[in-house]
C-alpha atoms as a PDB file:
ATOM      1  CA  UNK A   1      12.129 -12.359   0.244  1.00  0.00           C
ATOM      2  CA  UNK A   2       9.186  -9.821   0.594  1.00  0.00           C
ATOM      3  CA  UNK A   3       6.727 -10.095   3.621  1.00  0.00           C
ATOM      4  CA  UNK A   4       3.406  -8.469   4.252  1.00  0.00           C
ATOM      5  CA  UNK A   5       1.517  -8.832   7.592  1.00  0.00           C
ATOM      6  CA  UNK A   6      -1.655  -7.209   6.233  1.00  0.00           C
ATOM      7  CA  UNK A   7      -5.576  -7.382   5.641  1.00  0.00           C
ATOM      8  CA  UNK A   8      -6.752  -9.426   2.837  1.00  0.00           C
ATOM      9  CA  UNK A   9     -10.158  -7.617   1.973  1.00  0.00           C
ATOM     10  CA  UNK A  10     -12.468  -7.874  -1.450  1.00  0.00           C
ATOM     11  CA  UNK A  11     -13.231  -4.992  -3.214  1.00  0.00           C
ATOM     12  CA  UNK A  12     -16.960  -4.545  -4.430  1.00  0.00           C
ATOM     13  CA  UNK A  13     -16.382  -1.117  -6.692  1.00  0.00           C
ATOM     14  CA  UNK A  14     -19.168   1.002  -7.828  1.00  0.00           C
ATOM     15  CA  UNK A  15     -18.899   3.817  -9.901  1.00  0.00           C
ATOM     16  CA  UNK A  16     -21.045   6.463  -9.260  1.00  0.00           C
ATOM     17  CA  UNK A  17     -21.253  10.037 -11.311  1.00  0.00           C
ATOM     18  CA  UNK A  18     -21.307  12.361  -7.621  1.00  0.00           C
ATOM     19  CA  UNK A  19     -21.571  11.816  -4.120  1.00  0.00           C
ATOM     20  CA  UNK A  20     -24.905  12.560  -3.109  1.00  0.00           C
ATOM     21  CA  UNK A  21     -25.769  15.397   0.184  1.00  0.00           C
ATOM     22  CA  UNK A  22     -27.070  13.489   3.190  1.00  0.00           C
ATOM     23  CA  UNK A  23     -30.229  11.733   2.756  1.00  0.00           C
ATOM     24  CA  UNK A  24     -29.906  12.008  -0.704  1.00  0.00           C
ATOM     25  CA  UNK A  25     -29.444   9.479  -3.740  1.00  0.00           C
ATOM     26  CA  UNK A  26     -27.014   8.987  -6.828  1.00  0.00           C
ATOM     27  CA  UNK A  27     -27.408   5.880  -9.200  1.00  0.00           C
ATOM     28  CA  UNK A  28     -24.617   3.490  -9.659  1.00  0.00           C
ATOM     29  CA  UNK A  29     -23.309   3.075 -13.551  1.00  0.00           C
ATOM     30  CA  UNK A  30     -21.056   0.040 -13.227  1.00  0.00           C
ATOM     31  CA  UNK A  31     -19.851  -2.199 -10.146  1.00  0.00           C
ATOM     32  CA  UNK A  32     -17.247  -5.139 -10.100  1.00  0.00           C
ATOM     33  CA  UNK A  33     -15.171  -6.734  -7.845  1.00  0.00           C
ATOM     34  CA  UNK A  34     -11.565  -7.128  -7.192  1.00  0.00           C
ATOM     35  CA  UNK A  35      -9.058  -8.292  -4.356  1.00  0.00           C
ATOM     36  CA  UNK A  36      -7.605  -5.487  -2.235  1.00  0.00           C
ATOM     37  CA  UNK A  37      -6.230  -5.013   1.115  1.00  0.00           C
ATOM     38  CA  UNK A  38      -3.720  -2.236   0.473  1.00  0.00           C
ATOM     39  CA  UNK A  39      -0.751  -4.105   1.508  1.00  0.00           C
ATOM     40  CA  UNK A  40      -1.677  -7.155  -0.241  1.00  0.00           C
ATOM     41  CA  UNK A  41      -1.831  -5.045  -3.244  1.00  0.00           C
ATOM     42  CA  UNK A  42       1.877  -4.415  -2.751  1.00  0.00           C
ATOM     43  CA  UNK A  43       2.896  -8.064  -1.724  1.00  0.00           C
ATOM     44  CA  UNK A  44       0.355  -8.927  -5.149  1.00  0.00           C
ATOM     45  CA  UNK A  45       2.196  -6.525  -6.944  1.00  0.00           C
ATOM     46  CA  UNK A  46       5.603  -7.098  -6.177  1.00  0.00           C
ATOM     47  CA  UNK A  47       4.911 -11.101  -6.830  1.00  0.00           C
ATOM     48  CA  UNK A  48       4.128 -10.111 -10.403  1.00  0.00           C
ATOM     49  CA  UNK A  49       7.625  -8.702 -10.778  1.00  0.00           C
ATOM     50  CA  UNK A  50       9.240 -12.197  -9.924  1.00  0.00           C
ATOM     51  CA  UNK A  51       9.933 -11.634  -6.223  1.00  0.00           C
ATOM     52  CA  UNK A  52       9.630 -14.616  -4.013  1.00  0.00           C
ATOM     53  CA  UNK A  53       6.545 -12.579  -1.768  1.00  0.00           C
ATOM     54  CA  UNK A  54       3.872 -13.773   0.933  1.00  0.00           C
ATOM     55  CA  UNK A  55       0.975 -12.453   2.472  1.00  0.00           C
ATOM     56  CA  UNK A  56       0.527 -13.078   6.274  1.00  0.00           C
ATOM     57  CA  UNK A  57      -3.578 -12.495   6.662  1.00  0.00           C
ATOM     58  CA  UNK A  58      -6.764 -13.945   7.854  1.00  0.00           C
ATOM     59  CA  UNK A  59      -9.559 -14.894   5.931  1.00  0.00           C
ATOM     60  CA  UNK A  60     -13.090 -16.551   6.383  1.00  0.00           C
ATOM     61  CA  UNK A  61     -14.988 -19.868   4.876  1.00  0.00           C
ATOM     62  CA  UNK A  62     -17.092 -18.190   2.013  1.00  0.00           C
ATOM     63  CA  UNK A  63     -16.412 -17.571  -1.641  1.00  0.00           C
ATOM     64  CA  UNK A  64     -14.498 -14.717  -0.943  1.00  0.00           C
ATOM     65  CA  UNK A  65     -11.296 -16.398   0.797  1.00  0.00           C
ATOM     66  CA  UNK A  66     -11.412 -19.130  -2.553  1.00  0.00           C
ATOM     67  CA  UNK A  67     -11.600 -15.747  -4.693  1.00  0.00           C
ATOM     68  CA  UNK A  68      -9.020 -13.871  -3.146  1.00  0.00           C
ATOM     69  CA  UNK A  69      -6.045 -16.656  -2.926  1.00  0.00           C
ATOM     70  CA  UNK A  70      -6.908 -17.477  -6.439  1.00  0.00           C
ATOM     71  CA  UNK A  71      -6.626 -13.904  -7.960  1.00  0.00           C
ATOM     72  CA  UNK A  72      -3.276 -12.987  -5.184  1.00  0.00           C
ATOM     73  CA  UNK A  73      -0.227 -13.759  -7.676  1.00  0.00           C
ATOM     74  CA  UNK A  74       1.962 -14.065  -3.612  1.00  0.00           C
ATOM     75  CA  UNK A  75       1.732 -16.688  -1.220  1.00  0.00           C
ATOM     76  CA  UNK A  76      -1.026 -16.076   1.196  1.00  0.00           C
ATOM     77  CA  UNK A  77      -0.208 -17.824   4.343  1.00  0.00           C
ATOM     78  CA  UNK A  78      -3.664 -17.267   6.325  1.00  0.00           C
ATOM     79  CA  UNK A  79      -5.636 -18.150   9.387  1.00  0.00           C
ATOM     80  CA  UNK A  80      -9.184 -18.447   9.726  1.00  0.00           C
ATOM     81  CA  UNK A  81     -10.969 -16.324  12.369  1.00  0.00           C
ATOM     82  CA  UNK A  82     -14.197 -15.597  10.910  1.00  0.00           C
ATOM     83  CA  UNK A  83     -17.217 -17.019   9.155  1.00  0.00           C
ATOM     84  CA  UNK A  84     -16.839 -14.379   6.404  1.00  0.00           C
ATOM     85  CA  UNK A  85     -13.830 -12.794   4.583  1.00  0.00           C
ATOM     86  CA  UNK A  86     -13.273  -8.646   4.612  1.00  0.00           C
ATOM     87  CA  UNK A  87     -15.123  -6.723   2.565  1.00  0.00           C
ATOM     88  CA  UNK A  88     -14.437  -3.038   1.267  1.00  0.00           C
ATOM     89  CA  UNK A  89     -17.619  -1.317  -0.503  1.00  0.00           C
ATOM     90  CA  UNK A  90     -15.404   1.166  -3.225  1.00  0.00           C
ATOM     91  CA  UNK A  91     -17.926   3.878  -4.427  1.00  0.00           C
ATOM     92  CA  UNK A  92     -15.828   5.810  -7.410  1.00  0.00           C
ATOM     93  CA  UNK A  93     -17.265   9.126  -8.392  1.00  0.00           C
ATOM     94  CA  UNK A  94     -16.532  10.703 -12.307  1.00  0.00           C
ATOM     95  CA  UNK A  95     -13.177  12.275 -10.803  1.00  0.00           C
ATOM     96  CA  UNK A  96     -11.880   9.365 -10.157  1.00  0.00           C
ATOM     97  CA  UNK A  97     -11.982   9.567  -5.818  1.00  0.00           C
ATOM     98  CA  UNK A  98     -13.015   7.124  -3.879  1.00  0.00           C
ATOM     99  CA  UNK A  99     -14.355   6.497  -0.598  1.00  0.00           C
ATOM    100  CA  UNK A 100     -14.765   3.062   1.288  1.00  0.00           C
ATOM    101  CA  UNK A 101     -17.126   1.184   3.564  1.00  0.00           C
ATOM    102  CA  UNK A 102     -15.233  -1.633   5.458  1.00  0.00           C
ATOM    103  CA  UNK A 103     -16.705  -4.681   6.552  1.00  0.00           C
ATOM    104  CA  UNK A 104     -14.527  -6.313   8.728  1.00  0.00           C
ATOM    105  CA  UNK A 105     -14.849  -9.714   9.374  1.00  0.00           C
ATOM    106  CA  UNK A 106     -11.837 -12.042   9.252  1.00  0.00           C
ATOM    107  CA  UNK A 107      -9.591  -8.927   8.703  1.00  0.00           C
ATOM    108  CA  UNK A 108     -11.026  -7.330  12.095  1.00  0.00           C
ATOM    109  CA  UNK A 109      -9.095 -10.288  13.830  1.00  0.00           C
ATOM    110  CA  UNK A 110      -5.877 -10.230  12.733  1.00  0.00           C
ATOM    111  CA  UNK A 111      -4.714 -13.417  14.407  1.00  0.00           C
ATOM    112  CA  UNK A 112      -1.624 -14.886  12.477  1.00  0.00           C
ATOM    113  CA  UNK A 113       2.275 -15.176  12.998  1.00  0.00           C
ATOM    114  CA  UNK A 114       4.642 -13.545  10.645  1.00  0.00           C
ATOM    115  CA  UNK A 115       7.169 -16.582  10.088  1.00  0.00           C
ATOM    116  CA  UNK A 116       9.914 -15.764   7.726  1.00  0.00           C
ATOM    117  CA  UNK A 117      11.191 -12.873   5.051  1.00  0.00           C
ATOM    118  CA  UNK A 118      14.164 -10.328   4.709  1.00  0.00           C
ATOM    119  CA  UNK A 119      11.474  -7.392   4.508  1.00  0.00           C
ATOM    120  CA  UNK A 120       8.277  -6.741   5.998  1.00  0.00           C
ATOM    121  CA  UNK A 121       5.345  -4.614   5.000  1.00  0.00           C
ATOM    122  CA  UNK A 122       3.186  -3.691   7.136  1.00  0.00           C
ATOM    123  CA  UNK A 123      -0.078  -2.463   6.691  1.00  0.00           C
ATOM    124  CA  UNK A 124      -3.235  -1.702   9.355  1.00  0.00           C
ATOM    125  CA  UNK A 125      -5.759  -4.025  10.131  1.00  0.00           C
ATOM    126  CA  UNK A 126      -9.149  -3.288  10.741  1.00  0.00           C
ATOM    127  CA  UNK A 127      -8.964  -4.139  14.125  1.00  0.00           C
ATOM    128  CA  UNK A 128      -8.436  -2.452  17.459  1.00  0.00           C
ATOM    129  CA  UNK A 129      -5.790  -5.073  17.875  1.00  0.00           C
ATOM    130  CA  UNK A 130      -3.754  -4.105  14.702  1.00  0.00           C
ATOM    131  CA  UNK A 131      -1.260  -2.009  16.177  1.00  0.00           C
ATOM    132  CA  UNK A 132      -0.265  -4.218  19.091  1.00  0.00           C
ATOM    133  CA  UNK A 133       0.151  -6.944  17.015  1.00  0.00           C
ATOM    134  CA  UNK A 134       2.101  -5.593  14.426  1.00  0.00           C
ATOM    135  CA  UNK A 135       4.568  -3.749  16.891  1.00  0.00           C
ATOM    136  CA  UNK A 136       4.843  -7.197  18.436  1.00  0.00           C
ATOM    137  CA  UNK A 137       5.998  -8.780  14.298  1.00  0.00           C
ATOM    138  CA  UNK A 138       8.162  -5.442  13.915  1.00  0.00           C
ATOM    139  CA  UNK A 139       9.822  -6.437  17.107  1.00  0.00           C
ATOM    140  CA  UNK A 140      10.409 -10.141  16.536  1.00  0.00           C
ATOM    141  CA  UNK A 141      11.227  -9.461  12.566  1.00  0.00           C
ATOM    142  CA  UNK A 142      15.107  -9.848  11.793  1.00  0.00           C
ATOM    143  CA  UNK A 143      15.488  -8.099   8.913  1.00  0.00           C
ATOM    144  CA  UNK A 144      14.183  -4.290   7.450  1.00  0.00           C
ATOM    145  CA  UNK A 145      10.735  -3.364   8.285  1.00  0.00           C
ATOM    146  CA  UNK A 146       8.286  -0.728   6.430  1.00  0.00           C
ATOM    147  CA  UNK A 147       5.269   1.038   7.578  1.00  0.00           C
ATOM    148  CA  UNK A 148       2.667   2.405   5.709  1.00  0.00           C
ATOM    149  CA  UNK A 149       0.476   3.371   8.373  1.00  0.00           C
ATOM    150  CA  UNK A 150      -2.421   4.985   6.319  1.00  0.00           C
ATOM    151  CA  UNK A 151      -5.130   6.759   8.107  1.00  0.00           C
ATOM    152  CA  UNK A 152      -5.809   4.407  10.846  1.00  0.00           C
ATOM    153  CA  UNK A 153      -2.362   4.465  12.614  1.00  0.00           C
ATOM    154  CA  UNK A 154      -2.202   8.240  12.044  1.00  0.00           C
ATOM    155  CA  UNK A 155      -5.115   9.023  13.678  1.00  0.00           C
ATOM    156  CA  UNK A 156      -3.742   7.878  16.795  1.00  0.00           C
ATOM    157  CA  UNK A 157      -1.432  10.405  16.899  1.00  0.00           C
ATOM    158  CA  UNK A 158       2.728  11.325  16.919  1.00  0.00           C
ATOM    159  CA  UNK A 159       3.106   9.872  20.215  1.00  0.00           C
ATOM    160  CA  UNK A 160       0.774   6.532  19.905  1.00  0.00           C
ATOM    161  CA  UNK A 161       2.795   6.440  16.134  1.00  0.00           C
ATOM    162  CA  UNK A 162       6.602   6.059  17.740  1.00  0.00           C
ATOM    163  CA  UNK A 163       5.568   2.591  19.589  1.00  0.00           C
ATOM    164  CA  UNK A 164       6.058   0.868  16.217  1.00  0.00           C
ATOM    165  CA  UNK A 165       8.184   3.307  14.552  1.00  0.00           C
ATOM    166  CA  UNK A 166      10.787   2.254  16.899  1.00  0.00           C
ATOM    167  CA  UNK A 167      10.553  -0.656  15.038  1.00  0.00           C
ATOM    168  CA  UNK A 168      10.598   0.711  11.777  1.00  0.00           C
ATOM    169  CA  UNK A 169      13.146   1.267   9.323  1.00  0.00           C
ATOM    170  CA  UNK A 170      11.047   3.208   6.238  1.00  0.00           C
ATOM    171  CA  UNK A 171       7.879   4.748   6.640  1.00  0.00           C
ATOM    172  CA  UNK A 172       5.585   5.488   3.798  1.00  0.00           C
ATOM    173  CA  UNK A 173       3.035   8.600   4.562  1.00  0.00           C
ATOM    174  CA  UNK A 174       0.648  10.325   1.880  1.00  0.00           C
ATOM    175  CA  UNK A 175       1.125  14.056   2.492  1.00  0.00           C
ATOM    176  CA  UNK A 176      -2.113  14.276   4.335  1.00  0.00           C
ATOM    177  CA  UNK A 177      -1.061  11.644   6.443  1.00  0.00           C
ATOM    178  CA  UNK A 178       2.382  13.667   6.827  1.00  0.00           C
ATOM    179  CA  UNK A 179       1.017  16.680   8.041  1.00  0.00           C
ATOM    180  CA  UNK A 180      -1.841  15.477  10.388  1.00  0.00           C
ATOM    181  CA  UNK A 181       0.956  14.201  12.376  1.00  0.00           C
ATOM    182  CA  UNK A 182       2.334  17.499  12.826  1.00  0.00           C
ATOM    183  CA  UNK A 183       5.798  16.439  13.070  1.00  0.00           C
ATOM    184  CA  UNK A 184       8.714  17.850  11.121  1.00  0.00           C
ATOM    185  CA  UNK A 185      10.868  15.963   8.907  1.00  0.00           C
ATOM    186  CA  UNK A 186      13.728  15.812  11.424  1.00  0.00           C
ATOM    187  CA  UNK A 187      11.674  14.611  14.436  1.00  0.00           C
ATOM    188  CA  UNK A 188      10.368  11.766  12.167  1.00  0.00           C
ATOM    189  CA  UNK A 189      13.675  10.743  10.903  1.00  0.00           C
ATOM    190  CA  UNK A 190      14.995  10.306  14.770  1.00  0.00           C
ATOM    191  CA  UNK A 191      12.845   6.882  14.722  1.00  0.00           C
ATOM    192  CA  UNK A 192      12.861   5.908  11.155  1.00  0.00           C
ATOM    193  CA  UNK A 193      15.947   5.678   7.973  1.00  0.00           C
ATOM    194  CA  UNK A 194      14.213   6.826   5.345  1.00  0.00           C
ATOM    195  CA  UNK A 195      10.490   8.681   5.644  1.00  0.00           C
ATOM    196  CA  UNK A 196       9.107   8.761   1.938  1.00  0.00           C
ATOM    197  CA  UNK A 197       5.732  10.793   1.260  1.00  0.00           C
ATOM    198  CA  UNK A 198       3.545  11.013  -1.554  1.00  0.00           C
ATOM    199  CA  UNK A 199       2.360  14.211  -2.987  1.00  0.00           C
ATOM    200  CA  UNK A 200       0.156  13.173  -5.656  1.00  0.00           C
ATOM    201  CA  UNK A 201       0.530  15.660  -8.679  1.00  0.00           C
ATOM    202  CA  UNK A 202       3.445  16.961  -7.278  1.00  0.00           C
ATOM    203  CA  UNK A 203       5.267  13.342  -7.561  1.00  0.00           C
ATOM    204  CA  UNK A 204       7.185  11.878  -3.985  1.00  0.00           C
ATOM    205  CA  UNK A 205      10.178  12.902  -1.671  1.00  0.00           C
ATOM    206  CA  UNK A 206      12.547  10.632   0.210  1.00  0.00           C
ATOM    207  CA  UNK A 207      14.349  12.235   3.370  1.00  0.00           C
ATOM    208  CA  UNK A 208      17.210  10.712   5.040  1.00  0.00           C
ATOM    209  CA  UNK A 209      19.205  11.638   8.070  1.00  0.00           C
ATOM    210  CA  UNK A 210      21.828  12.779   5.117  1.00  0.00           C
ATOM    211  CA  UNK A 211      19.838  14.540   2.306  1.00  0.00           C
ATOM    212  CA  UNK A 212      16.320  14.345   0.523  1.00  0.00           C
ATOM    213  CA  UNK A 213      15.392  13.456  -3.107  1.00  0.00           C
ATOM    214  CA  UNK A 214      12.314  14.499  -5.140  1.00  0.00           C
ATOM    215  CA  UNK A 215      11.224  12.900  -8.252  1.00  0.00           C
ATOM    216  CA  UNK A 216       7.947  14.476 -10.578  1.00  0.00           C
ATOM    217  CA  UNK A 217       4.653  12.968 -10.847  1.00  0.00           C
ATOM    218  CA  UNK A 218       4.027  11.496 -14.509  1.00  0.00           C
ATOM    219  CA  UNK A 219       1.104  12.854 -16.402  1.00  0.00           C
ATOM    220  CA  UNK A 220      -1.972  10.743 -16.030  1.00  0.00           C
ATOM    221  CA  UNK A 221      -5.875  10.484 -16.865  1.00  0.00           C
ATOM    222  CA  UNK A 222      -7.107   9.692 -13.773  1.00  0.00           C
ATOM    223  CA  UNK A 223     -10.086   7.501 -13.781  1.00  0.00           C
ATOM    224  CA  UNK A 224      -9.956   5.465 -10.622  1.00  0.00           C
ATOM    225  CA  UNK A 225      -7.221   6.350  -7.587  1.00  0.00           C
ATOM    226  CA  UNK A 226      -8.128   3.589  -5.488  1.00  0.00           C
ATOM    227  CA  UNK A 227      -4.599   1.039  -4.726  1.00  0.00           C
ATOM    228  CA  UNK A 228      -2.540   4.170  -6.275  1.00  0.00           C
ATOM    229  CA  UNK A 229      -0.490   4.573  -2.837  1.00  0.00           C
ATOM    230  CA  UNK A 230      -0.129   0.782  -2.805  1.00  0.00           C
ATOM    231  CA  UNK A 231       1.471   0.696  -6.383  1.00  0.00           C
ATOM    232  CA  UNK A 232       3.532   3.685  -6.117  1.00  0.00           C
ATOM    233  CA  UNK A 233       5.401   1.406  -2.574  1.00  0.00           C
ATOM    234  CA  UNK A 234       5.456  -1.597  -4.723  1.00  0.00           C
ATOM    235  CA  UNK A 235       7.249   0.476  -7.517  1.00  0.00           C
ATOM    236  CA  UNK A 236       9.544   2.123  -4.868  1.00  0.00           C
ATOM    237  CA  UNK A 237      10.084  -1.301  -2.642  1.00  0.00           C
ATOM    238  CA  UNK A 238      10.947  -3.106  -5.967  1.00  0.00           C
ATOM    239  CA  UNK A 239      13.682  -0.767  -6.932  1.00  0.00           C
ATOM    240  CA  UNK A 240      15.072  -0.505  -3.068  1.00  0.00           C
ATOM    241  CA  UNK A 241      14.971  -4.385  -2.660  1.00  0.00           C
ATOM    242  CA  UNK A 242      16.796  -4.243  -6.130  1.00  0.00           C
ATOM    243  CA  UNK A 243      19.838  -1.438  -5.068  1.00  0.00           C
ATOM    244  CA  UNK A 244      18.482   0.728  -7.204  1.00  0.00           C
ATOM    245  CA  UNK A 245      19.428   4.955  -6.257  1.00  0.00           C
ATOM    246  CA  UNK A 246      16.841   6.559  -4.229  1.00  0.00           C
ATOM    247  CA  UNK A 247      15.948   8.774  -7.171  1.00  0.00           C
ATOM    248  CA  UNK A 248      15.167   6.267  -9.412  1.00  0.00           C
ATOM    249  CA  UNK A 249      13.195   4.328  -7.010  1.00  0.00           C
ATOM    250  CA  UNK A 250      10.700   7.192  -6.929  1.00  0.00           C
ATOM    251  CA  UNK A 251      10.575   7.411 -10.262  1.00  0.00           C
ATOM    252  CA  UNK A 252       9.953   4.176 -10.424  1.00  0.00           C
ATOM    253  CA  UNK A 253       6.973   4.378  -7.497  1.00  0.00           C
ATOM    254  CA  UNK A 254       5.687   7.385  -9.535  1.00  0.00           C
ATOM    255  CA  UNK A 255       5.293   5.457 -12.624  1.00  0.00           C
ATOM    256  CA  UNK A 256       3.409   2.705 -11.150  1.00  0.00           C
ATOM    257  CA  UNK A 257       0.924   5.142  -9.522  1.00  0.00           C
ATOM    258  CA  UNK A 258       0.028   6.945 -12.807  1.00  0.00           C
ATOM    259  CA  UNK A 259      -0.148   3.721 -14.121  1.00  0.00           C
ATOM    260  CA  UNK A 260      -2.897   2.535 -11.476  1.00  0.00           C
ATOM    261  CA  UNK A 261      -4.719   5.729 -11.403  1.00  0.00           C
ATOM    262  CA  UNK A 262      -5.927   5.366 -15.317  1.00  0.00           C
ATOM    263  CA  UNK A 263      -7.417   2.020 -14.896  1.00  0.00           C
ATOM    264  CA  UNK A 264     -10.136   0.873 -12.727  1.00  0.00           C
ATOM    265  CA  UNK A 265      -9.370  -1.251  -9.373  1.00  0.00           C
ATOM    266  CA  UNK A 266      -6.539  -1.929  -7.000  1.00  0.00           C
ATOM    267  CA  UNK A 267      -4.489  -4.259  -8.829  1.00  0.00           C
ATOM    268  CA  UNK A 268      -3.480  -2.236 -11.873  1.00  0.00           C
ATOM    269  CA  UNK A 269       0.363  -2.624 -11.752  1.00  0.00           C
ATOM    270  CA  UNK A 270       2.736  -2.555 -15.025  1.00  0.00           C
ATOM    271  CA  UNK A 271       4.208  -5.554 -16.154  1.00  0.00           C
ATOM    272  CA  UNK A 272       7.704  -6.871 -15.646  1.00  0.00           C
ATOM    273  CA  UNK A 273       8.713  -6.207 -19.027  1.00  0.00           C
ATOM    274  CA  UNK A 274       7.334  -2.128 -18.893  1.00  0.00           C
ATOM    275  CA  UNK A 275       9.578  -1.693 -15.617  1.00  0.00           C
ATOM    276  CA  UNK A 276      12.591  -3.134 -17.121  1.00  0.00           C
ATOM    277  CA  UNK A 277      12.395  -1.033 -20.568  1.00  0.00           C
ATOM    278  CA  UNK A 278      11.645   2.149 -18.331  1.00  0.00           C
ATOM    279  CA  UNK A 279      14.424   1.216 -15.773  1.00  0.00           C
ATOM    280  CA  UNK A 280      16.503   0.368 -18.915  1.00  0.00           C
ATOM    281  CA  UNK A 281      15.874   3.991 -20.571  1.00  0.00           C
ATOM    282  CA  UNK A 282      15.894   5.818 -17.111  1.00  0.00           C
ATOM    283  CA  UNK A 283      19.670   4.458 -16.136  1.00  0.00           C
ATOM    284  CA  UNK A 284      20.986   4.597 -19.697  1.00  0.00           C
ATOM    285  CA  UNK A 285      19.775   8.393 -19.907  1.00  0.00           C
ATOM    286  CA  UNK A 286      21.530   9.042 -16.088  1.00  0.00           C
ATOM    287  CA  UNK A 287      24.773   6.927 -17.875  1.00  0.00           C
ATOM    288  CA  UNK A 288      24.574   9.398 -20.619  1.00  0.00           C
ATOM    289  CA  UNK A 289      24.381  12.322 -18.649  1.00  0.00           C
END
């Protein structure tokens, strides 16, 4: 069983042609909405493939909470510690990057026990609180742990970092992420098993204390990159959680990020059936070789 102790947040997406300079303006051609929360997305995700998965969260009493259970394909096991649910303004320019305005709100108190699972995601809340907390469920989790710790955790710094990653079994870092650390691969691998990183167009890498393995990126027409980290981990949890080799499980993560990045929103994962015709093809072609 998959766990996630992670934000539940509400995308409101515009799409926008540039950014403007300060004090300037730039008119919005389309908006929408969507749930997000990056590890949701990966508990959401990985529920569409069939695994038993829940979402450990807070939410509040508007529309918001109603629309986000109702559109979250996992369990969401939440508490309620605000008025209003978190809220993430997405403005998308024509290159398809993104950057986000948080509100908050219910996700800024992060206030709910982790109960049960045989892995655990977790991902930052927006909340000076988050990292206590989640070292605390990493502690008191029996089974494997993974941390994506995204920009929030990493800005802390190396040293603030190993307080959970004692805890941690994988770690999941965007190369940006990687290298503000400013840690080599060795030092990071004396806390964690396995330290994956993402390297956009370059595809992903998987170091263990033994070897590493590198899979390409799959072409793509990238329209929107927002929830592509979080769909590349549920592609690579998926195949771990299923004993698949490490090389295939990045495949299998890079897939599921091109797939994201050529479709608007968070939540644009392949289907069941696409990952089991390309894990079909992808072990009968390593068979053949």
């Amino acid at each position: 069983m998959f766990s996630a102790y992670a934000p539940a947040l509400v995308d409101y997406i515009y799409l926008i042609d540039f950014y403007p300079p300060k004090g300037g303006h730039s008119v919005i051609r389309a908006s929408g909405k969507s749930p997000g929360g990056a590890g949701a997305n990966v508990a959401h995700n990985i529920a569409s493939l069939g695994v038993d998965a829940t979402l450990y969260t807070t939410l509040g009493k508007d529309e918001d909470s109603v629309y986000f259970v109702e559109n979250t394909k996992a369990e969401v096991v939440a508490e309620i510690t605000d008025e209003k649910t978190g809220k993430v303004h997405v403005f998308v320019d024509s290159e398809g990057e993104r950057t986000f305005f948080v509100e908050p709100n219910a996700a800024g108190k992060p206030y709910v026990k982790v109960e049960k699972g045989d892995y655990l995601y977790l991902d930052p809340f927006p909340s000076e609180n988050s990292l206590e907390l989640q070292i605390e469920a990493a502690r008191n989790f029996d089974g494997f742990v993974i941390l994506n710790p995204g920009h929030p955790y990493v800005n802390l710094g190396f040293k603030k970092l190993i307080s959970i990653l004692e805890h941690t079994d994988m770690l999941i870092l965007s190369s940006d992420e990687f290298s503000a650390l400013k840690v080599d691969v060795s030092e990071m691998l004396r806390h964690v098993d396995y330290l994956i990183v993402t390297q956009g167009k370059l595809g992903s890498v998987c170091y263990t204390r033994d070897r590493s393995f590198q899979a390409e990126a799959f072409r793509a027409n990238v329209v929107d990159t927002t929830g592509a980290g979080d769909a590349f981990a549920a592609g690579f949890i998926y195949g771990f959680m299923m004993d698949l080799p490490i090389e295939i499980c990045l495949k299998l993560g890079n897939l599921c990020g091109a797939y994201n990045v050529e479709r608007i929103g968070a939540r644009n994962f392949p289907s069941r059936e696409k990952i089991e015709d390309f894990l079909a093809r992808v072990l009968r072609r390593g068979h053949d070789n």
